[in-house]
Structure formats: structure tokens, C-alpha cells
PDB file of N, CA and C in Angstrom:
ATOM      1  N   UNK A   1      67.858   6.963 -26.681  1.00  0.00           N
ATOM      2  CA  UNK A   1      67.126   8.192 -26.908  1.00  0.00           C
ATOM      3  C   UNK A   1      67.841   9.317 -26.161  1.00  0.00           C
ATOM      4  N   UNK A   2      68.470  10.694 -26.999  1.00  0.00           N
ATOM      5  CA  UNK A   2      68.859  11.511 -26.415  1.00  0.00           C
ATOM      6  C   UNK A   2      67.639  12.660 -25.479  1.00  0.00           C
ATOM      7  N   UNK A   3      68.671  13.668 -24.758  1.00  0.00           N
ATOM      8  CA  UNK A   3      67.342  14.172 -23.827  1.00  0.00           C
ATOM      9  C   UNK A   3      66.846  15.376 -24.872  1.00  0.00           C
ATOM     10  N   UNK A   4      67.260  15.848 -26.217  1.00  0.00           N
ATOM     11  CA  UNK A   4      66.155  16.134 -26.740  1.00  0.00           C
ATOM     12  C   UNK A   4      64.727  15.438 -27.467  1.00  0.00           C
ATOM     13  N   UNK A   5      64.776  14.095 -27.993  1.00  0.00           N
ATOM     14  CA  UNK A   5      64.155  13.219 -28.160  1.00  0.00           C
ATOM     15  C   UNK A   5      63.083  12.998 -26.940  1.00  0.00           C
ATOM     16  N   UNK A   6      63.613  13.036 -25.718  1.00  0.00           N
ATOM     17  CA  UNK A   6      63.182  12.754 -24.497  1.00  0.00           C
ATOM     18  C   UNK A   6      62.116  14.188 -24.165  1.00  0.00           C
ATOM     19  N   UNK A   7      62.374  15.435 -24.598  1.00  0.00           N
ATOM     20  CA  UNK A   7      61.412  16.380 -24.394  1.00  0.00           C
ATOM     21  C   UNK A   7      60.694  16.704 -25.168  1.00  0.00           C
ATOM     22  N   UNK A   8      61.036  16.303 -26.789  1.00  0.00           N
ATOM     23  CA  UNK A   8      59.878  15.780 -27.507  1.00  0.00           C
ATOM     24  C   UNK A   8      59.255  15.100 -27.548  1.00  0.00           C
ATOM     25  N   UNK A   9      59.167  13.776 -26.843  1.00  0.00           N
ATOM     26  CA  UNK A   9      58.395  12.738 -26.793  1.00  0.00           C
ATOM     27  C   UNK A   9      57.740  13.815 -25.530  1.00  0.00           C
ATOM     28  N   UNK A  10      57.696  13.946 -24.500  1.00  0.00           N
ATOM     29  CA  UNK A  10      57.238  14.761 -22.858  1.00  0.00           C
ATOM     30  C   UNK A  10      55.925  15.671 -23.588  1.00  0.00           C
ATOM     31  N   UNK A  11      56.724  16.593 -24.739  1.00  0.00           N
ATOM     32  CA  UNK A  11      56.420  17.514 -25.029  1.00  0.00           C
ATOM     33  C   UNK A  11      54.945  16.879 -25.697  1.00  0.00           C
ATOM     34  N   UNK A  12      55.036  16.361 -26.896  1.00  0.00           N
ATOM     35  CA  UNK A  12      54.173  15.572 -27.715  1.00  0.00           C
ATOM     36  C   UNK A  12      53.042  14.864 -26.572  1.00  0.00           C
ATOM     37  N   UNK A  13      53.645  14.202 -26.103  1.00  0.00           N
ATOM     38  CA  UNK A  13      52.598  13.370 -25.045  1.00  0.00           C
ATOM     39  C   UNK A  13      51.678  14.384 -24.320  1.00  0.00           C
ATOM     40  N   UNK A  14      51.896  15.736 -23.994  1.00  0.00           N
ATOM     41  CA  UNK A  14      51.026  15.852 -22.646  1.00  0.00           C
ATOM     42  C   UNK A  14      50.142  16.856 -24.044  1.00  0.00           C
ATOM     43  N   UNK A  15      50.924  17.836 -25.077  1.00  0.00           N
ATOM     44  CA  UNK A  15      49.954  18.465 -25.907  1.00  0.00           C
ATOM     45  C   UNK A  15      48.885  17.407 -27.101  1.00  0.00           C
ATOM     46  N   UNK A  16      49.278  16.151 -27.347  1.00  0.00           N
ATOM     47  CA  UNK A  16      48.640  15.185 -27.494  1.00  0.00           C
ATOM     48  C   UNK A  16      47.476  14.838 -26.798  1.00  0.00           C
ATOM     49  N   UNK A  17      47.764  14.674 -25.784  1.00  0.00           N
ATOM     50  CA  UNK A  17      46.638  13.823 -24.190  1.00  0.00           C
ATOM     51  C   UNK A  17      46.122  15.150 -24.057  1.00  0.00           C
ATOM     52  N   UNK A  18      46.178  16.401 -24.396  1.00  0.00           N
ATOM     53  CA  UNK A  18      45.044  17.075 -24.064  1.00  0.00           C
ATOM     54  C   UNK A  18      43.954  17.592 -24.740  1.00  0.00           C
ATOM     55  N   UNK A  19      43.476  17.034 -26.177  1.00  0.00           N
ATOM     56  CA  UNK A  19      42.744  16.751 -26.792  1.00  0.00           C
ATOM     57  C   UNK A  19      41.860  15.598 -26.515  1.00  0.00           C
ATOM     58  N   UNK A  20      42.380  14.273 -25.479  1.00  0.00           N
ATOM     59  CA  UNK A  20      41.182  13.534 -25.477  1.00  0.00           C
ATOM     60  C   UNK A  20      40.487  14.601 -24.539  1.00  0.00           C
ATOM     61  N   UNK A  21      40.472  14.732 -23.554  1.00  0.00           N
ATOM     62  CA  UNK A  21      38.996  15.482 -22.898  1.00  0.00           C
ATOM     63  C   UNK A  21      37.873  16.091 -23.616  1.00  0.00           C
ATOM     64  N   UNK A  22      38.429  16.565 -24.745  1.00  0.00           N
ATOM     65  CA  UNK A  22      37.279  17.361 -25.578  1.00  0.00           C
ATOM     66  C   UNK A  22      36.746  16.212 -26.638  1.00  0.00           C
ATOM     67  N   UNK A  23      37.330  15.436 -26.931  1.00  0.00           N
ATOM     68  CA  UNK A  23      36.903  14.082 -27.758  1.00  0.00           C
ATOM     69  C   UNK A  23      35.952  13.601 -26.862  1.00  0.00           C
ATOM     70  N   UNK A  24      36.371  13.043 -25.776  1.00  0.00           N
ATOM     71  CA  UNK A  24      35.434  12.387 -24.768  1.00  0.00           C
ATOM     72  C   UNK A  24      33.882  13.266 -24.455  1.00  0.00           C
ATOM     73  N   UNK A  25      34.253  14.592 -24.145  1.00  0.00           N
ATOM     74  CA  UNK A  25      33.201  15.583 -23.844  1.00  0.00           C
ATOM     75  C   UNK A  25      32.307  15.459 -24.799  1.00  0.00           C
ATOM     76  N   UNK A  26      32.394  15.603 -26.007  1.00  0.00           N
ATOM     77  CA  UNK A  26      31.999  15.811 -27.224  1.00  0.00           C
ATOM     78  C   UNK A  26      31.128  15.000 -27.843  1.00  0.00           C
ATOM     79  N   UNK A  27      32.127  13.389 -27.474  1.00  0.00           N
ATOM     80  CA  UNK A  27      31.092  12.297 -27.809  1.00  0.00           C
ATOM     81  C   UNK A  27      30.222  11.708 -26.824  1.00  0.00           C
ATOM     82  N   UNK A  28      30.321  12.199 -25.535  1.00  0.00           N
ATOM     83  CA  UNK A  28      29.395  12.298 -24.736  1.00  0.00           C
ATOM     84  C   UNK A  28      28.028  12.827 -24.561  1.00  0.00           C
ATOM     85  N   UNK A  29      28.391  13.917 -24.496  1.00  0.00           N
ATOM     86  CA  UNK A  29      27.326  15.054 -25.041  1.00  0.00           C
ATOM     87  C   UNK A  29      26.420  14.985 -26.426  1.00  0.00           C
ATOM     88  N   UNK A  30      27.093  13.993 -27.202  1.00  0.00           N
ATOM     89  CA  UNK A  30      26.720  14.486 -29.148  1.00  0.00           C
ATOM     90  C   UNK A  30      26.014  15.667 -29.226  1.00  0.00           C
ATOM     91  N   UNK A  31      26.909  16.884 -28.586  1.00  0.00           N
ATOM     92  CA  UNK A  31      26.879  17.886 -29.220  1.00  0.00           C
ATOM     93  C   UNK A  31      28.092  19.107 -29.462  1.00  0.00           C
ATOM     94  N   UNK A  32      28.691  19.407 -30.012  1.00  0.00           N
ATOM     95  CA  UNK A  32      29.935  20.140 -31.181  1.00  0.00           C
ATOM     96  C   UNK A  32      29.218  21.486 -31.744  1.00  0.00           C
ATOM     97  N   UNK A  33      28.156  21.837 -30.636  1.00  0.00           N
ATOM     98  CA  UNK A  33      27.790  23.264 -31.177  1.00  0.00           C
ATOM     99  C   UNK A  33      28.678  24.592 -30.816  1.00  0.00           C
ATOM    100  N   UNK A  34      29.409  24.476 -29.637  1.00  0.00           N
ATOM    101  CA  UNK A  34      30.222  25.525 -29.046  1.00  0.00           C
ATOM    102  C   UNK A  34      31.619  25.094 -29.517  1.00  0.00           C
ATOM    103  N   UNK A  35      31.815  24.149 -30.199  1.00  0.00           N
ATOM    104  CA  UNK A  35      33.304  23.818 -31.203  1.00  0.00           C
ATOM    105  C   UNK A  35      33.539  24.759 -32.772  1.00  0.00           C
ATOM    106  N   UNK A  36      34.276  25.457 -32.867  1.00  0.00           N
ATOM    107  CA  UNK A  36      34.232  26.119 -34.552  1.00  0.00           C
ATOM    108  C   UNK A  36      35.129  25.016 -35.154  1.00  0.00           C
ATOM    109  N   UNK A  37      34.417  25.041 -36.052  1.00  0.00           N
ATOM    110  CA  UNK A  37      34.779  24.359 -37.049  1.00  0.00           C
ATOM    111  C   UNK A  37      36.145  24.745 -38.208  1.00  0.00           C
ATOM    112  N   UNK A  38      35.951  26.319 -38.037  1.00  0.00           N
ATOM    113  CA  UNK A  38      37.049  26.655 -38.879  1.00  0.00           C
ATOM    114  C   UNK A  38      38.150  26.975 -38.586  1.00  0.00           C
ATOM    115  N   UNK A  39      38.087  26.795 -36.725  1.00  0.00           N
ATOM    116  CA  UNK A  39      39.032  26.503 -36.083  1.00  0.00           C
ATOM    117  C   UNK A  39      40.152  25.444 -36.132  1.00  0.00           C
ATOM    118  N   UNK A  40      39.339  24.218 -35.689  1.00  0.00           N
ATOM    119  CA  UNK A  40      39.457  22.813 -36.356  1.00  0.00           C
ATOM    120  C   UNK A  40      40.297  22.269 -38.006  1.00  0.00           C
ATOM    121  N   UNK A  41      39.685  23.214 -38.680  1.00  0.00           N
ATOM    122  CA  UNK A  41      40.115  23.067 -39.571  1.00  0.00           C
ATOM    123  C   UNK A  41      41.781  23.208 -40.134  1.00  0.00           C
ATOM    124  N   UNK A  42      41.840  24.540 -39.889  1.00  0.00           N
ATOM    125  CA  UNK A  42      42.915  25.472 -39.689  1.00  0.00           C
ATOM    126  C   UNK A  42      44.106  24.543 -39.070  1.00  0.00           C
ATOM    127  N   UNK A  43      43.351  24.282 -37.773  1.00  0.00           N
ATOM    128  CA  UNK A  43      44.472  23.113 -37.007  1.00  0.00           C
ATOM    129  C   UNK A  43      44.814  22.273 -37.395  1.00  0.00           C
ATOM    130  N   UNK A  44      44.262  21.474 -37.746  1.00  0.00           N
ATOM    131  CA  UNK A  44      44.485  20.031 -38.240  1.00  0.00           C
ATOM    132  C   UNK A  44      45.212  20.252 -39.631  1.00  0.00           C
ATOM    133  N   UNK A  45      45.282  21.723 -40.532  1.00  0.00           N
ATOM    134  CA  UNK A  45      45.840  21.488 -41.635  1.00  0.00           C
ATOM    135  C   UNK A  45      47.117  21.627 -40.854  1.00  0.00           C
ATOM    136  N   UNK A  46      47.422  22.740 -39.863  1.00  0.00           N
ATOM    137  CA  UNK A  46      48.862  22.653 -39.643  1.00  0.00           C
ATOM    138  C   UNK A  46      49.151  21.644 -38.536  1.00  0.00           C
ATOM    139  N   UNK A  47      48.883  20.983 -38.436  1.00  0.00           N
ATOM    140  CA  UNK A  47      49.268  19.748 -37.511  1.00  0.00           C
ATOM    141  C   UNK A  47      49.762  18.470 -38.961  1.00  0.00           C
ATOM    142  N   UNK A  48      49.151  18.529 -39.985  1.00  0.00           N
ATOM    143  CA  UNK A  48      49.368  17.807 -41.335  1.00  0.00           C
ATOM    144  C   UNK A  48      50.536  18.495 -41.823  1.00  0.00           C
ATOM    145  N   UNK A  49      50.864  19.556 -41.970  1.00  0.00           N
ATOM    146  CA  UNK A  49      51.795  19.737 -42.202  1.00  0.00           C
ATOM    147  C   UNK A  49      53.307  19.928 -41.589  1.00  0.00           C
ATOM    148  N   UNK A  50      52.838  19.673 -39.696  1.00  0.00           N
ATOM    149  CA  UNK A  50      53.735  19.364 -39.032  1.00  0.00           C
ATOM    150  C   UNK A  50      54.405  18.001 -39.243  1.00  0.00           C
ATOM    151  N   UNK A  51      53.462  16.850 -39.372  1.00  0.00           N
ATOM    152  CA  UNK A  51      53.953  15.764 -39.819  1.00  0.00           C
ATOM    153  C   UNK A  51      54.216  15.592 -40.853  1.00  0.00           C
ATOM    154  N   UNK A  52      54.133  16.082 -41.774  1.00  0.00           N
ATOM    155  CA  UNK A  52      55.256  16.401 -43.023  1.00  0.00           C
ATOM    156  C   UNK A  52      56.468  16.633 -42.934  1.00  0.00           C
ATOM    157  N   UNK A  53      56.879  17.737 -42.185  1.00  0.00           N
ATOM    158  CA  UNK A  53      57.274  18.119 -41.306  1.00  0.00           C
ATOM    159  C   UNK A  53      58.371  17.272 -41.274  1.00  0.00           C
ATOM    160  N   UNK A  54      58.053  16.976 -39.711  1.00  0.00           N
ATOM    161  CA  UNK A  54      58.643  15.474 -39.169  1.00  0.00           C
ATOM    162  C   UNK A  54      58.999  14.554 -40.275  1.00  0.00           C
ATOM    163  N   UNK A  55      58.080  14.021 -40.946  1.00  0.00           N
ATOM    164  CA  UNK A  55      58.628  12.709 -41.726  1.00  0.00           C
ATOM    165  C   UNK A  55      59.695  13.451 -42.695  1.00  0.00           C
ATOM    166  N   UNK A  56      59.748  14.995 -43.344  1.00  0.00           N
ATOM    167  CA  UNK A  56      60.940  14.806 -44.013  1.00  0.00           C
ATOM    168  C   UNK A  56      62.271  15.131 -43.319  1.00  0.00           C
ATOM    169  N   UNK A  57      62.083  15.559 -41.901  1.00  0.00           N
ATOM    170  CA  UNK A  57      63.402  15.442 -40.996  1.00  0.00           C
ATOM    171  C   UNK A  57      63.442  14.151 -40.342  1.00  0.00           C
ATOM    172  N   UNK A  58      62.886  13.082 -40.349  1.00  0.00           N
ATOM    173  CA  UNK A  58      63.028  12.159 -39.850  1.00  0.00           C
ATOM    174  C   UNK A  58      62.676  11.759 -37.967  1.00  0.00           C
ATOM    175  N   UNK A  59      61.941  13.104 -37.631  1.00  0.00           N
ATOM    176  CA  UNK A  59      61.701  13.044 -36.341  1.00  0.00           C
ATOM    177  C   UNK A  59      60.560  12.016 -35.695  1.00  0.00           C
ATOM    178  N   UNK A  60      60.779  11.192 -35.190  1.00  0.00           N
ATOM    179  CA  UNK A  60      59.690  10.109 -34.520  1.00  0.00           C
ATOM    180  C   UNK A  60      58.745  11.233 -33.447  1.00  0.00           C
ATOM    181  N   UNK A  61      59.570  11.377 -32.617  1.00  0.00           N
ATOM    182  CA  UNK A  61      58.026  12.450 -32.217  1.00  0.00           C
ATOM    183  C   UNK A  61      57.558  13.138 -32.529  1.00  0.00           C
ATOM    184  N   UNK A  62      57.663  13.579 -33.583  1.00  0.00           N
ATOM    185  CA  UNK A  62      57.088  14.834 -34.244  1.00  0.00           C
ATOM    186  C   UNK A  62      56.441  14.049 -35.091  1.00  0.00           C
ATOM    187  N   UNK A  63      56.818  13.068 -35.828  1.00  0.00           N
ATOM    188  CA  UNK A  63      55.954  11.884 -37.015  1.00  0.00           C
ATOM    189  C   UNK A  63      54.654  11.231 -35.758  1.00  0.00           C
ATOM    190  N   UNK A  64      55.414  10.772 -34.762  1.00  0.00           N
ATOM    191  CA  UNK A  64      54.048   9.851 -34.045  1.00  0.00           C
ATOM    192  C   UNK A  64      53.079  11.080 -33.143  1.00  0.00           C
ATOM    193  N   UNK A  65      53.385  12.336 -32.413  1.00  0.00           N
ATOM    194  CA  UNK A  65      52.577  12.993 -32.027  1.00  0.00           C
ATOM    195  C   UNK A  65      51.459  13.305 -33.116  1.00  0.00           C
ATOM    196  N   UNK A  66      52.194  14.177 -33.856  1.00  0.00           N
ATOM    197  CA  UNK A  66      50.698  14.837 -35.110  1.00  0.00           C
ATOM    198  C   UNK A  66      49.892  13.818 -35.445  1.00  0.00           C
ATOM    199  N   UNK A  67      50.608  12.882 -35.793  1.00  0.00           N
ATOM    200  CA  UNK A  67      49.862  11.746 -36.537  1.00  0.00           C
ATOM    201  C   UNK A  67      48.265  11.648 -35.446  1.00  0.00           C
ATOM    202  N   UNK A  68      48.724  10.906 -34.099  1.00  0.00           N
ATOM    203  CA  UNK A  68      47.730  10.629 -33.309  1.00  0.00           C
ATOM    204  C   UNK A  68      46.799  12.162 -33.125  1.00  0.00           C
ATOM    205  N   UNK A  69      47.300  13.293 -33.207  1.00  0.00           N
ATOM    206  CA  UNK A  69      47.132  14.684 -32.795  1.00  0.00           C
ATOM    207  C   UNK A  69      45.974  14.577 -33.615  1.00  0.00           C
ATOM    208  N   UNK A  70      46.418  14.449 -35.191  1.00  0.00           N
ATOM    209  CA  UNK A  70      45.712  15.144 -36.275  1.00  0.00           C
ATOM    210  C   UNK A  70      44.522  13.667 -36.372  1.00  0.00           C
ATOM    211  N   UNK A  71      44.541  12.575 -35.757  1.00  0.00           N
ATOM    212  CA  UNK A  71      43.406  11.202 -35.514  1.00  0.00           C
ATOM    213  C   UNK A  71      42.261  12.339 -34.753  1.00  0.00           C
ATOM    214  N   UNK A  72      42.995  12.838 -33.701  1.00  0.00           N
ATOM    215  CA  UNK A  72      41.847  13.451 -32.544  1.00  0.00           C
ATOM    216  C   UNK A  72      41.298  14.665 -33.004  1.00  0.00           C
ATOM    217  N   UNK A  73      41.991  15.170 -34.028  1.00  0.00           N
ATOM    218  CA  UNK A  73      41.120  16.650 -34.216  1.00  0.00           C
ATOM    219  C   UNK A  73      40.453  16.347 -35.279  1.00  0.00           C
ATOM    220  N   UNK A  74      40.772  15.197 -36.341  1.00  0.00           N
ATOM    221  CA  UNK A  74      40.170  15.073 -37.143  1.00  0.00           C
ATOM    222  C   UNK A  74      38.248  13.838 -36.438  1.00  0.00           C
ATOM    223  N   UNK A  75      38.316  13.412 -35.558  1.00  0.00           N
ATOM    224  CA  UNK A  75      37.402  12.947 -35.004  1.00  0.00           C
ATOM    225  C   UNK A  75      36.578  14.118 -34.597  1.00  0.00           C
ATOM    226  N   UNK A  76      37.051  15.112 -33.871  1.00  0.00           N
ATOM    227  CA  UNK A  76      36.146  16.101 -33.931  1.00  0.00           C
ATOM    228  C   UNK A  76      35.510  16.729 -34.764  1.00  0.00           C
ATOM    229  N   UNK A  77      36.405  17.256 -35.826  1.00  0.00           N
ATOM    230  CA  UNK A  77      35.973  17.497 -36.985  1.00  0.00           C
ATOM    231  C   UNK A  77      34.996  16.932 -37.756  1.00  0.00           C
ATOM    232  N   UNK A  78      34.767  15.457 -37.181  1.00  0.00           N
ATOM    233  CA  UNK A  78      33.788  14.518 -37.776  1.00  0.00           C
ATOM    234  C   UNK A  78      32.536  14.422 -36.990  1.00  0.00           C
ATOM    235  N   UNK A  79      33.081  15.205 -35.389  1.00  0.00           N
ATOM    236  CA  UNK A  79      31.872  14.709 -34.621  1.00  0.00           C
ATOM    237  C   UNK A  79      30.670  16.354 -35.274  1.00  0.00           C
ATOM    238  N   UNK A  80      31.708  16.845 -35.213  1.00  0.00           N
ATOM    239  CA  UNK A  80      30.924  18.485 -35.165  1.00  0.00           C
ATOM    240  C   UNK A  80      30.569  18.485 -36.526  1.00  0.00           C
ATOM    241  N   UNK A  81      30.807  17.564 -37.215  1.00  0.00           N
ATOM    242  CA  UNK A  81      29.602  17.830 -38.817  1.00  0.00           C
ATOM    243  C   UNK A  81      28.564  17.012 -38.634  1.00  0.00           C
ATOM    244  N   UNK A  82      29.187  15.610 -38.029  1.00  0.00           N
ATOM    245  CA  UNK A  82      27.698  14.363 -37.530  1.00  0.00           C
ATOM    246  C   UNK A  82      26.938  15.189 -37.307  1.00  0.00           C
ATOM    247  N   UNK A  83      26.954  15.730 -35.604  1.00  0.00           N
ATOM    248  CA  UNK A  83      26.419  15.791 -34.278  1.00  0.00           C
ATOM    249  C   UNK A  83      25.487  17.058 -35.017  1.00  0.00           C
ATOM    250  N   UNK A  84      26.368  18.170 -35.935  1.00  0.00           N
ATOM    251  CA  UNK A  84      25.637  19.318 -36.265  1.00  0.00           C
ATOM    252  C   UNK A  84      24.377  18.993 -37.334  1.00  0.00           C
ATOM    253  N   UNK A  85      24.876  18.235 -37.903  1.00  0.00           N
ATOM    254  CA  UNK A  85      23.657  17.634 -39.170  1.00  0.00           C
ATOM    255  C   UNK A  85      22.278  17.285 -38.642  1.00  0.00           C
ATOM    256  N   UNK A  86      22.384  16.564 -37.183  1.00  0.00           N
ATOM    257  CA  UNK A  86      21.060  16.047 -36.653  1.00  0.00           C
ATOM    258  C   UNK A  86      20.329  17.078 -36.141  1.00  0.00           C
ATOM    259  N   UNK A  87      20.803  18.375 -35.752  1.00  0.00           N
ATOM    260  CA  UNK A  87      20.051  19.615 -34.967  1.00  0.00           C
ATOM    261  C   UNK A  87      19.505  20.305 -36.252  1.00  0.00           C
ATOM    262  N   UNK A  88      20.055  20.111 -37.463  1.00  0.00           N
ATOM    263  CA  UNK A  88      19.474  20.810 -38.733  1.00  0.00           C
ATOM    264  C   UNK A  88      17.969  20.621 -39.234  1.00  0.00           C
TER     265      UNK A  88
END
């Protein structure tokens, strides 16, 4: 692994790992009322299209970050329609 590989993987890992806290918070709480949604949204499309991205340059960290990235925002995305449905 060269040392750009090496600061994409660095890079990926810590903007990755800082989405669990708000996963954790979130499903703690079951509540996703102070989360926007169309925030979320927005993100996760361009995080999908980052790993597009990646897979047609062939980049592993850029293919394995989003991937897990776009798992965690898309869990939110799921918590904040659950969590919002039951306060309705």
C-alpha cells in the first residue's frame, strides 16, 4: 500500500467513525427529531455517488469507506422515519 492509499484509508476511517456517535445517540434516544432528513438525504445520495465513484476508478478506499459511510447514514435515515412515525 502506497502512502497515498495510506491517507485514504486514515482519511476514510476517522470521517467514517464519525458517524457512529450519532447512530448510537439516535438509537438510544429513539428519537431523530433534531436530525433533517433532507439533509440526510442529499448526503447519502452523494456519498452513492462517491462510491461510484471509486468503483469506476478502482479505488478500495474510496469503494470500502462510502460503502460503510452510506450503511450509517442510510440507518439514520431509517431511524428518523421509524422513530418519527411513532410521535405522529
Amino acid at each position: 500500500m502506497d502512502f497515498n492509499e495510506l491517507i485514504g484509508m486514515a482519511a476514510g476511517s476517522l470521517t467514517t467513525l464519525s458517524f457512529i456517535p450519532q447512530v448510537v445517540k439516535t438509537w438510544k434516544s429513539r428519537s431523530a427529531e433534531d436530525i433533517s432528513l433532507g439533509m440526510f438525504l442529499l448526503f447519502s445520495l452523494g456519498v452513492l455517488l462517491w462510491l461510484v465513484y471509486g468503483w469506476a476508478i478502482g479505488s478500495f478506499p474510496i469503494i470500502l469507506f462510502n460503502l460503510i459511510t452510506l450503511a450509517l447514514s442510510g440507518s439514520i435515515i431509517g431511524m428518523k422515519l421509524q422513530f418519527g412515525r411513532r410521535r405522529a
